[in-house]
Protein backbone atom coordinates (compact mmCIF):
# COMPACT_ATOMS: atom_id res chain seq x y z
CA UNK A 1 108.73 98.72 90.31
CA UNK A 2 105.50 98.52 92.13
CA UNK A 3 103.42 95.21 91.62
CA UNK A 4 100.11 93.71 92.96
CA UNK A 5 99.70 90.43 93.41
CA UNK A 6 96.02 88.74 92.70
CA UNK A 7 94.75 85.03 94.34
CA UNK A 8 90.98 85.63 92.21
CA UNK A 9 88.20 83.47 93.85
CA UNK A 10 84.64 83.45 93.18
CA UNK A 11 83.47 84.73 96.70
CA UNK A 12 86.98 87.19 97.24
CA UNK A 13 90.62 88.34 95.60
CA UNK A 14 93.68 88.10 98.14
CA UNK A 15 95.80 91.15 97.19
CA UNK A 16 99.13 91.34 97.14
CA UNK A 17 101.08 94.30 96.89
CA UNK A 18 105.42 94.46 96.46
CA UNK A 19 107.84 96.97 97.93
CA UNK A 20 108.76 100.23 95.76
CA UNK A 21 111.87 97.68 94.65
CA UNK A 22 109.65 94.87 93.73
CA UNK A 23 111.57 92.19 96.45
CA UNK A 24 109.18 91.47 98.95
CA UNK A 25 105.62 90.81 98.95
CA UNK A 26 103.01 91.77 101.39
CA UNK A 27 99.02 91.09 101.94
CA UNK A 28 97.59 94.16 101.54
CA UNK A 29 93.76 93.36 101.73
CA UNK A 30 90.70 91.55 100.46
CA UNK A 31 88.65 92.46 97.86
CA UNK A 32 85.18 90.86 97.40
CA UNK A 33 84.47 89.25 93.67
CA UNK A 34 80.93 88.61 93.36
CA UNK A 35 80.44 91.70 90.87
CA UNK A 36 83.36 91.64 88.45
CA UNK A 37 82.86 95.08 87.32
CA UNK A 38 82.82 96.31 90.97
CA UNK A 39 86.13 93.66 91.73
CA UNK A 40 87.76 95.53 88.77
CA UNK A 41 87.34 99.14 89.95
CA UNK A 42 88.71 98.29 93.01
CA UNK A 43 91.57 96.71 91.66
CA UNK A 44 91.92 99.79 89.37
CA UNK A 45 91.85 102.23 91.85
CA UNK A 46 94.74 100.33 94.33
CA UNK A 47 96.66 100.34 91.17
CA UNK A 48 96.41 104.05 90.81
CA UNK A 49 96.66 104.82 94.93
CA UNK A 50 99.93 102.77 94.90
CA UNK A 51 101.45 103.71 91.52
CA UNK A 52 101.40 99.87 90.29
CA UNK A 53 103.15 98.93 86.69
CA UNK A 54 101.78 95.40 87.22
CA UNK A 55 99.68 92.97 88.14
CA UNK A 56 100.28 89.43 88.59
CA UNK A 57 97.34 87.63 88.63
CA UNK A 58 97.18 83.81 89.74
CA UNK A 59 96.59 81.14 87.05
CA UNK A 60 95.19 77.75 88.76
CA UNK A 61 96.47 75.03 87.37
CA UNK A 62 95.66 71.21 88.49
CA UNK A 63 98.81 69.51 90.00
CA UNK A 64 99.38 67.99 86.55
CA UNK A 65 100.14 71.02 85.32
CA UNK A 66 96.91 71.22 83.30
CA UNK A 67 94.35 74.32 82.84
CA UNK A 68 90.92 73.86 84.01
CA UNK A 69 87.46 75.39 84.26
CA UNK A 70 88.89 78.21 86.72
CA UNK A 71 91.86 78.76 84.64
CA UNK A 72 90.13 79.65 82.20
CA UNK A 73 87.93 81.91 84.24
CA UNK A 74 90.95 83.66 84.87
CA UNK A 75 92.14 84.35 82.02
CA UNK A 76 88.92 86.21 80.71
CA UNK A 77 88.73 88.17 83.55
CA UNK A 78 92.83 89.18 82.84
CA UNK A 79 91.49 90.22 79.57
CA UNK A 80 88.72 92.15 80.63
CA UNK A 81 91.44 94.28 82.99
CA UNK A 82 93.75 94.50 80.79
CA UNK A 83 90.82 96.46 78.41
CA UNK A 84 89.28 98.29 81.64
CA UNK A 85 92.35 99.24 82.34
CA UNK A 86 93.50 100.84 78.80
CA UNK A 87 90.11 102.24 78.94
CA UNK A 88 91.14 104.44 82.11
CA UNK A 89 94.55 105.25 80.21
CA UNK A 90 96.50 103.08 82.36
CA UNK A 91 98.33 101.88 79.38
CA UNK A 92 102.04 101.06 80.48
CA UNK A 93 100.24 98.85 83.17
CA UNK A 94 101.86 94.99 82.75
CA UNK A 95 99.06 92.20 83.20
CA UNK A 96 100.77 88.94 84.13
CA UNK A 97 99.04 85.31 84.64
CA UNK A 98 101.36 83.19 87.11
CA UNK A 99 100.90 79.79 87.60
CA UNK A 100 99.76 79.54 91.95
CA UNK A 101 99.68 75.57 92.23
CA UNK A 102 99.56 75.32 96.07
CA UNK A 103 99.66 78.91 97.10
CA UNK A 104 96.46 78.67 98.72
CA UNK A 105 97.93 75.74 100.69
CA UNK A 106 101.34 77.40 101.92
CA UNK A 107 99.61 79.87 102.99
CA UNK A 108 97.62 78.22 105.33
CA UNK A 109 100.47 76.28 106.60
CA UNK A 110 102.26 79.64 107.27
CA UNK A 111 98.74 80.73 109.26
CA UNK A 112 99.06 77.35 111.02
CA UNK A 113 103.19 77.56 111.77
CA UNK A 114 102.21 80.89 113.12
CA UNK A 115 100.35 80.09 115.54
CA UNK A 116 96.90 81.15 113.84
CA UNK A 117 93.88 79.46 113.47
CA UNK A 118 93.34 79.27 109.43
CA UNK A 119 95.23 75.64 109.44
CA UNK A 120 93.39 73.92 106.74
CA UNK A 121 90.43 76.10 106.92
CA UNK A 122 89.17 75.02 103.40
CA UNK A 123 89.20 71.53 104.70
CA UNK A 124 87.55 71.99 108.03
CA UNK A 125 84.62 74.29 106.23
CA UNK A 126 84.02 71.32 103.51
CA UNK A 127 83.76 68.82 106.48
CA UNK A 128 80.94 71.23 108.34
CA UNK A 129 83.09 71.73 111.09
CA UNK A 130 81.80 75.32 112.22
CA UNK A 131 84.74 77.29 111.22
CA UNK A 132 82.98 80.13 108.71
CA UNK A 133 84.83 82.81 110.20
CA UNK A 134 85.35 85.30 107.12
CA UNK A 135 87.69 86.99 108.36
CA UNK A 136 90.06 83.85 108.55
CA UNK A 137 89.20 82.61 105.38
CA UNK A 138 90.18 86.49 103.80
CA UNK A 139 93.27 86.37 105.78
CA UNK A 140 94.33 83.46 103.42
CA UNK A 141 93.31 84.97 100.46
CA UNK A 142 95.69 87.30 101.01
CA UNK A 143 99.01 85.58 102.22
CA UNK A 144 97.86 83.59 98.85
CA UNK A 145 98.33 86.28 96.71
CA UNK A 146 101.45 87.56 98.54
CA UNK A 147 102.54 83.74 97.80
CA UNK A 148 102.08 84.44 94.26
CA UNK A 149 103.54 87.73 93.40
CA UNK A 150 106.74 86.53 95.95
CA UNK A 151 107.25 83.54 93.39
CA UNK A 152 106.88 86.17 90.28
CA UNK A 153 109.16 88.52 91.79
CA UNK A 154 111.82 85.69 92.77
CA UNK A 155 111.81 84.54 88.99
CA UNK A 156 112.26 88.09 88.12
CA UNK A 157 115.19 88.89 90.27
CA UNK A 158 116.65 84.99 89.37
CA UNK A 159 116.41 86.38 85.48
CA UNK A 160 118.18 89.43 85.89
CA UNK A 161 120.94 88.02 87.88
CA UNK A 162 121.60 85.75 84.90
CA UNK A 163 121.88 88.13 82.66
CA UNK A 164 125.21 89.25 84.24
């Protein structure tokens, strides 16, 4: 089974996207998120292109383990998929929310362990230090979301091995 993995940020979306198995995650691109309904029709039609049965979409939760502000940001906008996406008869299509505490931070120590140059770009673009390259900061966005659907599709593969 086909999934898509979702980092959702107010400026961009990291997307994820599985293997025709569902074992290993890739980024796939960036999508930008300042019109929702534009964001959404994107999302839509990657789902369709790819032959997706579901989404994971990444819940933000504080370290504690609490929801806040963007959580619940993200959950809306799950809802409002999950409707657009009945709406364009995508029915069987499986919305998940999947808790991403430190995705967004693994994946920038993978950038910097590679050898690239998004080591704690967040950070550095707080502190003014010049580094606004977009491109960079999408790159992350997308090994996020490929952190998050790799951790749903782990837990996935952990259940069904318990099962026998």
């Amino acid at each position: 089974m086909r999934s898509l993995g979702l980092d959702v940020g107010d400026r961009r979306t990291g997307v994820a996207i599985s293997d025709a198995q569902g074992i290993l995650a890739t980024p796939l691109t960036v999508l930008g998120s300042v019109d929702e309904g534009v964001l959404m029709e994107g999302i839509l039609t990657l789902v369709e292109q790819h032959k997706v049965e579901c989404i994971v979409i990444g819940l933000p939760r504080r370290l504690s383990g609490d929801l806040g502000k963007q959580a619940g940001k993200v959950t809306a906008f799950a809802e409002k998929l999950s409707c657009l996406a009945k709406e364009r008869s995508l029915n069987q299509l499986d919305i998940q929310l999947w808790d991403e505490r430190l995705s967004t931070k693994a994946a920038e120590r993978l950038k910097r362990e590679a050898g690239g140059r998004g080591s704690n770009l967040r950070l550095r673009a707080r502190r003014g230090s010049g580094n606004h390259n977009p491109a960079i900061k999408a790159e992350v966005d997308a090994i996020a979301a490929a952190f998050i659907l790799q951790g749903f599709l782990d837990s996935r593969r952990l259940d069904n091995s318990e099962e026998f």
